[in-house]
N, C-alpha and C. Protein backbone atom coordinates (compact mmCIF):
# COMPACT_ATOMS: atom_id res chain seq x y z
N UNK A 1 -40.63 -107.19 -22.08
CA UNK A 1 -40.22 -105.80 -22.19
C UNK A 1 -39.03 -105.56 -21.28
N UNK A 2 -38.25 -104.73 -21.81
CA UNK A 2 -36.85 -104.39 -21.14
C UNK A 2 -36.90 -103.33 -19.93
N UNK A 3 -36.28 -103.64 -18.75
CA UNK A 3 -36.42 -102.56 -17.71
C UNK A 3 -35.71 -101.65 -18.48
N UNK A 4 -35.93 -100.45 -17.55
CA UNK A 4 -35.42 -99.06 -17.87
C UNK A 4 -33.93 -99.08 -17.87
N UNK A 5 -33.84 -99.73 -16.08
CA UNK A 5 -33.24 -100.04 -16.18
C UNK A 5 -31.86 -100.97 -16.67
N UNK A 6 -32.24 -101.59 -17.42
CA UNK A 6 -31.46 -102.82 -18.55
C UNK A 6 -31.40 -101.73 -19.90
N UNK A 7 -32.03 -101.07 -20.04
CA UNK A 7 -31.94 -100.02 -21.26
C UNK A 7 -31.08 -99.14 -21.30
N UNK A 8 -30.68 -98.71 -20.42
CA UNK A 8 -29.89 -97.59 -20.30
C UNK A 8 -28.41 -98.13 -20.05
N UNK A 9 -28.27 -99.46 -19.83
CA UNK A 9 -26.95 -100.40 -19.95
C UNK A 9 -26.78 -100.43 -20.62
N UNK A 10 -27.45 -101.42 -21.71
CA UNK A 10 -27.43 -101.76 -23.21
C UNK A 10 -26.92 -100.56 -23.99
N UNK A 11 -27.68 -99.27 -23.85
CA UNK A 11 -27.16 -98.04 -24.78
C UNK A 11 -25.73 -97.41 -24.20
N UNK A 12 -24.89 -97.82 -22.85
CA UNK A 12 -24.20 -97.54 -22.64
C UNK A 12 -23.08 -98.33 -23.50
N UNK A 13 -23.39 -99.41 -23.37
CA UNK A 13 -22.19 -100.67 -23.96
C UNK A 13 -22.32 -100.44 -25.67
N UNK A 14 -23.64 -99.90 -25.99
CA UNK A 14 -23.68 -100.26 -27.42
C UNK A 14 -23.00 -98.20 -28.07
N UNK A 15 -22.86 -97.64 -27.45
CA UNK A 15 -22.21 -96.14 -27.27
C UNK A 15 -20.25 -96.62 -26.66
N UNK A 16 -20.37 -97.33 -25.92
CA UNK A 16 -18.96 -97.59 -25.67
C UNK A 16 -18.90 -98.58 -27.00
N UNK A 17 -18.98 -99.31 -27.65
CA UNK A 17 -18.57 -99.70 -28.93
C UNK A 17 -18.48 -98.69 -29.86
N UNK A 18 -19.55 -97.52 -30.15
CA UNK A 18 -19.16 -96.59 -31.21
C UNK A 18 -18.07 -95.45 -30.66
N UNK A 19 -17.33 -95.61 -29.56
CA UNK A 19 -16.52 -94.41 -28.86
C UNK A 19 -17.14 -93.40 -29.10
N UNK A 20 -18.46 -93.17 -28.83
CA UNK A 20 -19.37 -92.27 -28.36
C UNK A 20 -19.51 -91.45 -26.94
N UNK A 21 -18.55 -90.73 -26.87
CA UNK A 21 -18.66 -90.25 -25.83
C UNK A 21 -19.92 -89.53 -25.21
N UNK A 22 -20.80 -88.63 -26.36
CA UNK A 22 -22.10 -88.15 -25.84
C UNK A 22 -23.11 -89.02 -25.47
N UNK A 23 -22.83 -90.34 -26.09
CA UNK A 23 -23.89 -91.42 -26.08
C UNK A 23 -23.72 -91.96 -24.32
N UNK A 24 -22.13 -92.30 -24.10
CA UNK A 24 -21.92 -93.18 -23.27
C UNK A 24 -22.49 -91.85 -21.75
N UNK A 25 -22.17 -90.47 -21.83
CA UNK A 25 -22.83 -89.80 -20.45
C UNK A 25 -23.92 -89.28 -20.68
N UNK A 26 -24.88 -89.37 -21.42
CA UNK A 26 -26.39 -89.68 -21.57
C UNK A 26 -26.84 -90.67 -20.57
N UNK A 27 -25.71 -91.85 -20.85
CA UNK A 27 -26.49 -93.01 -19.77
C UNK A 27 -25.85 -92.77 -18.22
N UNK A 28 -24.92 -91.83 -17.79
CA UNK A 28 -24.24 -91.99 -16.61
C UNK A 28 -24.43 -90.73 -16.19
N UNK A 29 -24.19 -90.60 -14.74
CA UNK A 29 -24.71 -89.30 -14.18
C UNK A 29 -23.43 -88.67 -13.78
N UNK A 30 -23.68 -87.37 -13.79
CA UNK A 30 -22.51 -86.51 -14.05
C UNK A 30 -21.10 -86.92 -13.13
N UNK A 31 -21.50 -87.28 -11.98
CA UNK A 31 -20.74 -87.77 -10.98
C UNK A 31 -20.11 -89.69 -10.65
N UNK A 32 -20.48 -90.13 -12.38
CA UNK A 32 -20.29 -91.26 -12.66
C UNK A 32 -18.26 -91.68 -12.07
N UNK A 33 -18.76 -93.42 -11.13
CA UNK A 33 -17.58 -93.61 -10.93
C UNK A 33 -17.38 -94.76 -11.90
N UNK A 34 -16.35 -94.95 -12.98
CA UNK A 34 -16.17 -95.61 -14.25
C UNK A 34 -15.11 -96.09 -14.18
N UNK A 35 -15.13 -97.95 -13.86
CA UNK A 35 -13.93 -98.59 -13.99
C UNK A 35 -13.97 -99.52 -14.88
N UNK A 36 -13.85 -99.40 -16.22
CA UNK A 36 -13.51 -100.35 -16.95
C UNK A 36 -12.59 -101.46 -16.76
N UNK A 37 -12.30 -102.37 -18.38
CA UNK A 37 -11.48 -103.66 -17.55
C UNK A 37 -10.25 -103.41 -17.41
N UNK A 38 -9.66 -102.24 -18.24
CA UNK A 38 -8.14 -101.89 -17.95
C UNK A 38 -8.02 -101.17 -16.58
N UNK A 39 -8.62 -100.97 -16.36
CA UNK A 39 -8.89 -99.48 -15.03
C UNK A 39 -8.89 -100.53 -13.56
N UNK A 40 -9.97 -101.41 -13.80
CA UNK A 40 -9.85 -102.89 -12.97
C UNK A 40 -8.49 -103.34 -12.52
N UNK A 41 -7.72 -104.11 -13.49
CA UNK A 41 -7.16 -104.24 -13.70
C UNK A 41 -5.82 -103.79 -12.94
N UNK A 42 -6.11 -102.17 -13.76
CA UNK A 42 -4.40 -101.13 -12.81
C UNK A 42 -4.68 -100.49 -11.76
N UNK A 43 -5.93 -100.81 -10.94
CA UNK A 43 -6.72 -100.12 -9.81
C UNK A 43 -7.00 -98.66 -10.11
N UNK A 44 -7.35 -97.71 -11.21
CA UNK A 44 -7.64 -96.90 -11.78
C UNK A 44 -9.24 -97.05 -11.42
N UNK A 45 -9.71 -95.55 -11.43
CA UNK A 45 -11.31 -95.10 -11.36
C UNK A 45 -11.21 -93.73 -12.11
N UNK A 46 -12.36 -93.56 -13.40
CA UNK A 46 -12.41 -92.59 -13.90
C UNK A 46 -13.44 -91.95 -13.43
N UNK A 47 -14.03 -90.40 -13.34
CA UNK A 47 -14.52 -90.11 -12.33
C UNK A 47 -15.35 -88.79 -13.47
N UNK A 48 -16.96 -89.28 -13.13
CA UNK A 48 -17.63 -87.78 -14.13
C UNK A 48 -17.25 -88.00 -15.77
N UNK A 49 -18.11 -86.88 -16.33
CA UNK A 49 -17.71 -86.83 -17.59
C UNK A 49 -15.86 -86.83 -18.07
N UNK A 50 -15.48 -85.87 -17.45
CA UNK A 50 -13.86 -85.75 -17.78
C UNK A 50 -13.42 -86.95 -18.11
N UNK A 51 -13.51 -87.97 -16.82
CA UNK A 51 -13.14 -89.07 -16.90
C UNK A 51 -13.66 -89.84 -17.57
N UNK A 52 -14.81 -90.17 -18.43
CA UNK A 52 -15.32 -90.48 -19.34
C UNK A 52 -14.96 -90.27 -21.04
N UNK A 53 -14.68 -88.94 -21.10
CA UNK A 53 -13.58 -88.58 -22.36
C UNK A 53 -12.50 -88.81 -22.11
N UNK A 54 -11.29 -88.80 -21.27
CA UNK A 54 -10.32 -89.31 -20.57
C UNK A 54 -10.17 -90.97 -21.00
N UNK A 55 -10.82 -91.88 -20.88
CA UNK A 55 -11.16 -93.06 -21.00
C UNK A 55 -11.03 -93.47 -22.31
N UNK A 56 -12.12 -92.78 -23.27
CA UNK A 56 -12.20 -93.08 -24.36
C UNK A 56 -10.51 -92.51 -25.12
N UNK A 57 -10.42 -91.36 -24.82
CA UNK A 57 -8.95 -91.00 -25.56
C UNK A 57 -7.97 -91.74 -25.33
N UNK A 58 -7.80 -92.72 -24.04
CA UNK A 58 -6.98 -93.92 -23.66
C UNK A 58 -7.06 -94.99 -24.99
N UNK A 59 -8.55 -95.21 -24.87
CA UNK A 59 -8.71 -96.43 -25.54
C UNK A 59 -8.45 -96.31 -27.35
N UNK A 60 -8.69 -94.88 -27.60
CA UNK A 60 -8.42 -94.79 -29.06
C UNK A 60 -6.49 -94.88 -28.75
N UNK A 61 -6.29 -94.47 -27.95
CA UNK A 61 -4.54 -94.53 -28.35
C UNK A 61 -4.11 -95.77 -28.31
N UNK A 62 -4.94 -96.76 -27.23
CA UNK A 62 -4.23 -98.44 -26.90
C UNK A 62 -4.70 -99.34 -28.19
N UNK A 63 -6.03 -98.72 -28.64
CA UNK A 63 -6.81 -100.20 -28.90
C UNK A 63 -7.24 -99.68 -30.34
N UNK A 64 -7.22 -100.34 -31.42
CA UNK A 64 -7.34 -100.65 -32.80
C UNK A 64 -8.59 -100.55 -32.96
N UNK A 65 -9.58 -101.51 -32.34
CA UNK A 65 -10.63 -101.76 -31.87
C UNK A 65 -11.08 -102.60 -30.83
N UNK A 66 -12.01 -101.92 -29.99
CA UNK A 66 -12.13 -102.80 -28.55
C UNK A 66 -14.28 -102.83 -28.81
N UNK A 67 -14.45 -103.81 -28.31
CA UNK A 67 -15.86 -104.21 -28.51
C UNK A 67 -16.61 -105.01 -27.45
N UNK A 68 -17.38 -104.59 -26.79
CA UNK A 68 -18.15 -105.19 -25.70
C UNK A 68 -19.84 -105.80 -26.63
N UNK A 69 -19.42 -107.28 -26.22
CA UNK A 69 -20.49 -108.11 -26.26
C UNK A 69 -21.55 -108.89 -25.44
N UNK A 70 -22.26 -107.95 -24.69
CA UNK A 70 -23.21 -108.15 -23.76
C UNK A 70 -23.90 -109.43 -24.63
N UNK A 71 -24.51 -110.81 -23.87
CA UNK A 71 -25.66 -112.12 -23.66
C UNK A 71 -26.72 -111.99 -22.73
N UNK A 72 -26.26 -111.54 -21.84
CA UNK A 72 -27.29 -111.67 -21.29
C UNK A 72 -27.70 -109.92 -20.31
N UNK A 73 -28.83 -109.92 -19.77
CA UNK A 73 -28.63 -108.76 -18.31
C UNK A 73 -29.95 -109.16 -17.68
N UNK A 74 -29.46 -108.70 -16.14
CA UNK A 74 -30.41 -108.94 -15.20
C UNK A 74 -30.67 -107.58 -14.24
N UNK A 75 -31.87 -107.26 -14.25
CA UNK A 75 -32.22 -106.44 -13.20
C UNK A 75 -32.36 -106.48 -12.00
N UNK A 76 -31.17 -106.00 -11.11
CA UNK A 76 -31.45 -106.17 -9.66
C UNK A 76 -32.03 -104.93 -8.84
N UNK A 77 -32.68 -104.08 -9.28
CA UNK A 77 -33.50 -103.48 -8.40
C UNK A 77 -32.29 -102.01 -8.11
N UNK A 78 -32.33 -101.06 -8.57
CA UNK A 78 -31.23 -100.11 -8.84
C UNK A 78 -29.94 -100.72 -9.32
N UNK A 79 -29.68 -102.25 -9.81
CA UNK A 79 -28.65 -102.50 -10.18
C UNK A 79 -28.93 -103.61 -11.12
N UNK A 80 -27.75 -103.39 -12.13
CA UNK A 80 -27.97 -104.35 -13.42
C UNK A 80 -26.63 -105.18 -14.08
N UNK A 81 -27.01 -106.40 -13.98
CA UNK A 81 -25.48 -107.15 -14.37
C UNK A 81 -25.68 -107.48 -15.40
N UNK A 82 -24.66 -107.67 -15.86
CA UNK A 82 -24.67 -108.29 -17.66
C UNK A 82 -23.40 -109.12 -17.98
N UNK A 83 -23.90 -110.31 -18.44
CA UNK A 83 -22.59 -111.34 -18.63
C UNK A 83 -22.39 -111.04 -20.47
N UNK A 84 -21.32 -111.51 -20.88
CA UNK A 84 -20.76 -111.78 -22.09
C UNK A 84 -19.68 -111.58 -22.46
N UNK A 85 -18.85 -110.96 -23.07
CA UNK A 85 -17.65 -111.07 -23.51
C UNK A 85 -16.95 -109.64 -24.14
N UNK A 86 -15.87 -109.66 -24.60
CA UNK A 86 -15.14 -108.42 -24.96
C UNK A 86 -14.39 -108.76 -26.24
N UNK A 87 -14.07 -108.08 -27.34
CA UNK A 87 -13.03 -108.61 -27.86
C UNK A 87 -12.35 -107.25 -28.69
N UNK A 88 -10.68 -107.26 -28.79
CA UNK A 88 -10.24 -106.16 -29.46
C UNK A 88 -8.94 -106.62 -29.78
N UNK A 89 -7.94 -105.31 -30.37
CA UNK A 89 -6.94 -105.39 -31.27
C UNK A 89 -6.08 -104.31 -30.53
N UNK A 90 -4.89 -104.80 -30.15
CA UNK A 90 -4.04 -103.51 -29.42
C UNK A 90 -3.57 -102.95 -30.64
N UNK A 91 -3.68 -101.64 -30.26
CA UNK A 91 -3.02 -100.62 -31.81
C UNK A 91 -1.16 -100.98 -32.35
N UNK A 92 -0.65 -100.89 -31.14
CA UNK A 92 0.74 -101.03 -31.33
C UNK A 92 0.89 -102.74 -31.84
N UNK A 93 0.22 -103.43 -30.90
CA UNK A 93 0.98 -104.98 -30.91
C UNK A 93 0.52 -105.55 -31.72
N UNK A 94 -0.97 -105.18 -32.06
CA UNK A 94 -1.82 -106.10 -33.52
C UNK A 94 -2.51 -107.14 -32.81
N UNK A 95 -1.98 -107.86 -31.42
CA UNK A 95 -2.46 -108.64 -30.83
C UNK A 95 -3.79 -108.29 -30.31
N UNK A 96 -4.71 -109.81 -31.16
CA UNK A 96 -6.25 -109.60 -30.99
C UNK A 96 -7.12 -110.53 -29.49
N UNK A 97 -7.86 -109.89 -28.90
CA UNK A 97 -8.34 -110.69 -27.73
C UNK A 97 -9.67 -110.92 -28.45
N UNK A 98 -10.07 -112.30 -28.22
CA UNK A 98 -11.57 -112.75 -28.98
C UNK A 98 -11.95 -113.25 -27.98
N UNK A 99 -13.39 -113.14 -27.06
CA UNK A 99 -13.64 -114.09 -26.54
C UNK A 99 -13.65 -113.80 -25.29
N UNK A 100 -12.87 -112.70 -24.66
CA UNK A 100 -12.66 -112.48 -22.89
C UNK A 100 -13.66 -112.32 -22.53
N UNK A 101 -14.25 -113.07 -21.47
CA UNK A 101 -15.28 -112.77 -20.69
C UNK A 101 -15.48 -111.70 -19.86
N UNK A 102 -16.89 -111.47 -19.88
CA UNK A 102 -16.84 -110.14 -18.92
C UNK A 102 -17.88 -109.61 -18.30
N UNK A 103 -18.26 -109.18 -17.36
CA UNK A 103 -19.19 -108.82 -16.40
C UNK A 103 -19.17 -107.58 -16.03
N UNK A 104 -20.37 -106.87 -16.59
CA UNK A 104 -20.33 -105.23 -16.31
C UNK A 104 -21.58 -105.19 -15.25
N UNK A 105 -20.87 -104.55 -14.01
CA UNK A 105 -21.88 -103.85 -12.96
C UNK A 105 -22.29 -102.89 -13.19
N UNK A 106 -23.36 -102.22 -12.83
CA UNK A 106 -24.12 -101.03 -13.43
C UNK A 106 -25.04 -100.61 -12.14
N UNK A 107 -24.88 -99.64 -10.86
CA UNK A 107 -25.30 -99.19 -10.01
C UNK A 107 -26.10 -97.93 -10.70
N UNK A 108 -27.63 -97.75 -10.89
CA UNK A 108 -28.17 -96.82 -11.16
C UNK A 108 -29.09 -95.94 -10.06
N UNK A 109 -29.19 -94.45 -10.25
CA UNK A 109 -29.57 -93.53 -9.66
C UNK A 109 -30.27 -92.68 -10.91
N UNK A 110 -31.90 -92.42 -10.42
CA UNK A 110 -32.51 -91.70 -11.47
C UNK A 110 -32.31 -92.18 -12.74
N UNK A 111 -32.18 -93.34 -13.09
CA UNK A 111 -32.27 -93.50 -14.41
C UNK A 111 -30.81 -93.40 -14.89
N UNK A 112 -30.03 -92.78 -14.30
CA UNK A 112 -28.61 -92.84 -14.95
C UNK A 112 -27.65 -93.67 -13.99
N UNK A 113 -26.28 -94.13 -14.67
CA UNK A 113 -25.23 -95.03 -14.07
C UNK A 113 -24.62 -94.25 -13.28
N UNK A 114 -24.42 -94.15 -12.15
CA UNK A 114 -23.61 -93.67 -11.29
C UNK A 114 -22.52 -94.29 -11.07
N UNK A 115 -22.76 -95.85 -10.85
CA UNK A 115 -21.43 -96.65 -10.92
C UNK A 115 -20.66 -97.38 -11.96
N UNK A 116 -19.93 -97.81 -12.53
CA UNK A 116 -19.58 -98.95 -13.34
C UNK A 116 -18.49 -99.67 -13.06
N UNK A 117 -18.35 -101.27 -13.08
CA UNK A 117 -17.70 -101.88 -12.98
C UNK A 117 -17.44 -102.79 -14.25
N UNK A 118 -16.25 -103.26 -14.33
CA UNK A 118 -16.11 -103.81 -15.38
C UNK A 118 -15.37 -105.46 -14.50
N UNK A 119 -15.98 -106.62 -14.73
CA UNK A 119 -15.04 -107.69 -14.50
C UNK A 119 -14.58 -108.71 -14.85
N UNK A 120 -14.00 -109.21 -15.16
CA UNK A 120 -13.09 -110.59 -15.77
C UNK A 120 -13.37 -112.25 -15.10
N UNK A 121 -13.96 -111.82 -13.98
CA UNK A 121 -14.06 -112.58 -12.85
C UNK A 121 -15.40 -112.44 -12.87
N UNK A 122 -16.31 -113.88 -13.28
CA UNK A 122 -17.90 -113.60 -12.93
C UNK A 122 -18.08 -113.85 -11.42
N UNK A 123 -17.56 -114.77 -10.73
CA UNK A 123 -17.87 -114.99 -9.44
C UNK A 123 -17.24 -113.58 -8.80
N UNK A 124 -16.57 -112.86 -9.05
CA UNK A 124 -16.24 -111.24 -7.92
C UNK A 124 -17.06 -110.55 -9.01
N UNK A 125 -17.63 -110.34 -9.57
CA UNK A 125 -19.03 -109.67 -9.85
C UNK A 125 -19.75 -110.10 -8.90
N UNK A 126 -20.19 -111.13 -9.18
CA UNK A 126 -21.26 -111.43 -8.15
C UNK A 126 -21.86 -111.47 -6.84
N UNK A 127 -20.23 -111.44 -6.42
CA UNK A 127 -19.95 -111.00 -4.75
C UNK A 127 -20.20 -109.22 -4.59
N UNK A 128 -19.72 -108.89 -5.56
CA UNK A 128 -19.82 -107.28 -5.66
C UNK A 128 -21.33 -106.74 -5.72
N UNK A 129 -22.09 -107.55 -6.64
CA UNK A 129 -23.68 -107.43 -6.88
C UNK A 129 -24.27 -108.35 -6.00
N UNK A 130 -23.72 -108.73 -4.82
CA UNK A 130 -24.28 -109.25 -3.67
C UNK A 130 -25.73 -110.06 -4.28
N UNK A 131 -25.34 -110.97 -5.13
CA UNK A 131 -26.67 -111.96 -5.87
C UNK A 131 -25.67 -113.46 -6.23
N UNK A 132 -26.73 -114.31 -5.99
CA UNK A 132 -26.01 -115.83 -6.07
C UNK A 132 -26.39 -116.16 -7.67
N UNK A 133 -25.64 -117.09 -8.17
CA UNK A 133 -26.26 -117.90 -9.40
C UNK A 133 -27.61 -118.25 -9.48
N UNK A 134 -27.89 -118.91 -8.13
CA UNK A 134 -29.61 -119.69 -8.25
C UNK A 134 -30.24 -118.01 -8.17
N UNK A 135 -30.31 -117.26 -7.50
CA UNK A 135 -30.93 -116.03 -7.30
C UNK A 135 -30.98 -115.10 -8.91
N UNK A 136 -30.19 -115.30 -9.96
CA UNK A 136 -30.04 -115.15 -10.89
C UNK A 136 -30.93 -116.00 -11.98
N UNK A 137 -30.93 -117.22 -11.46
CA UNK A 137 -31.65 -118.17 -12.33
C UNK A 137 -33.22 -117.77 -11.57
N UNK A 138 -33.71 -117.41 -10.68
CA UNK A 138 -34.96 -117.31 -10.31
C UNK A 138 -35.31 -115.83 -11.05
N UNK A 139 -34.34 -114.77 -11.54
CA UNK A 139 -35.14 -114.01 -11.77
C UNK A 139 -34.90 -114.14 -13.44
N UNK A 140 -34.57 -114.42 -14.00
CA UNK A 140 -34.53 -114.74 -15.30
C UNK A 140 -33.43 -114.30 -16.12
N UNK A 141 -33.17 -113.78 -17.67
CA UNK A 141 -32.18 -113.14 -17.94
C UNK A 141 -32.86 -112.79 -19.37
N UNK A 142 -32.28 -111.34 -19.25
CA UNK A 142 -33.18 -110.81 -20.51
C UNK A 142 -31.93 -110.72 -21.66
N UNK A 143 -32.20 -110.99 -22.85
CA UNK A 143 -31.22 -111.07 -24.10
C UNK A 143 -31.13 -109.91 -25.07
């Protein structure tokens, strides 16, 4: 059975695929700090709902279609990592990314995301979610 926590990830990522904005702050708390991988990236933090519609209206103007493909997630105890991949289509360039790896941090409070991280880099996830590989392999990984 899926933590609560791991649930409320999953419906975040699977709401950030439908550019669901009501879906995606259902799972995040009003005062959500939201750095996706472009945001990463340009040292950008979107901040609360605003920044949450803010985000998405970015991504409908850049991206054709952009798609997060969570494998795996692990529950760390108010916090939840999830490995897998990303893939999309820039609107202007046509140029398609298949395949980018990616690591979403997920700091929860009450049941909702307060934090999000998005990373490219599994080992600076991991430093960030202060958890080792073997510590990962001892607690399992839910699919």
């Amino acid at each position: 059975m899926e933590s609560k926590d791991i649930e409320v990830v999953r419906s975040n990522l699977e709401a950030t695929n439908r550019r669901d904005a009501e879906g995606m702050m259902a799972c995040m708390h009003p005062n959500v700090e939201f750095v996706p991988i472009m945001a990463a990236l340009e040292g950008r933090v979107y901040r609360g709902n605003d920044g949450v519609r803010r985000w998405l209206a970015d991504m409908n103007e850049h991206w054709e279609y952009f798609e997060t493909c969570p494998e795996e997630f692990h529950d760390l105890g108010g916090r939840v990592i999830s490995f897998g991949h990303w893939r999309a289509c820039g609107r202007a360039s046509g140029v398609v990314v298949d395949g980018q790896p990616a690591t979403w941090l997920a700091h929860i409070e009450d049941g909702r995301i307060i934090k999000w991280r998005t990373f490219t880099d599994r080992a600076e996830a991991l430093e960030a979610a202060a958890v080792t590989e073997a510590e990962l392999a001892n607690l399992g990984a839910e699919r």
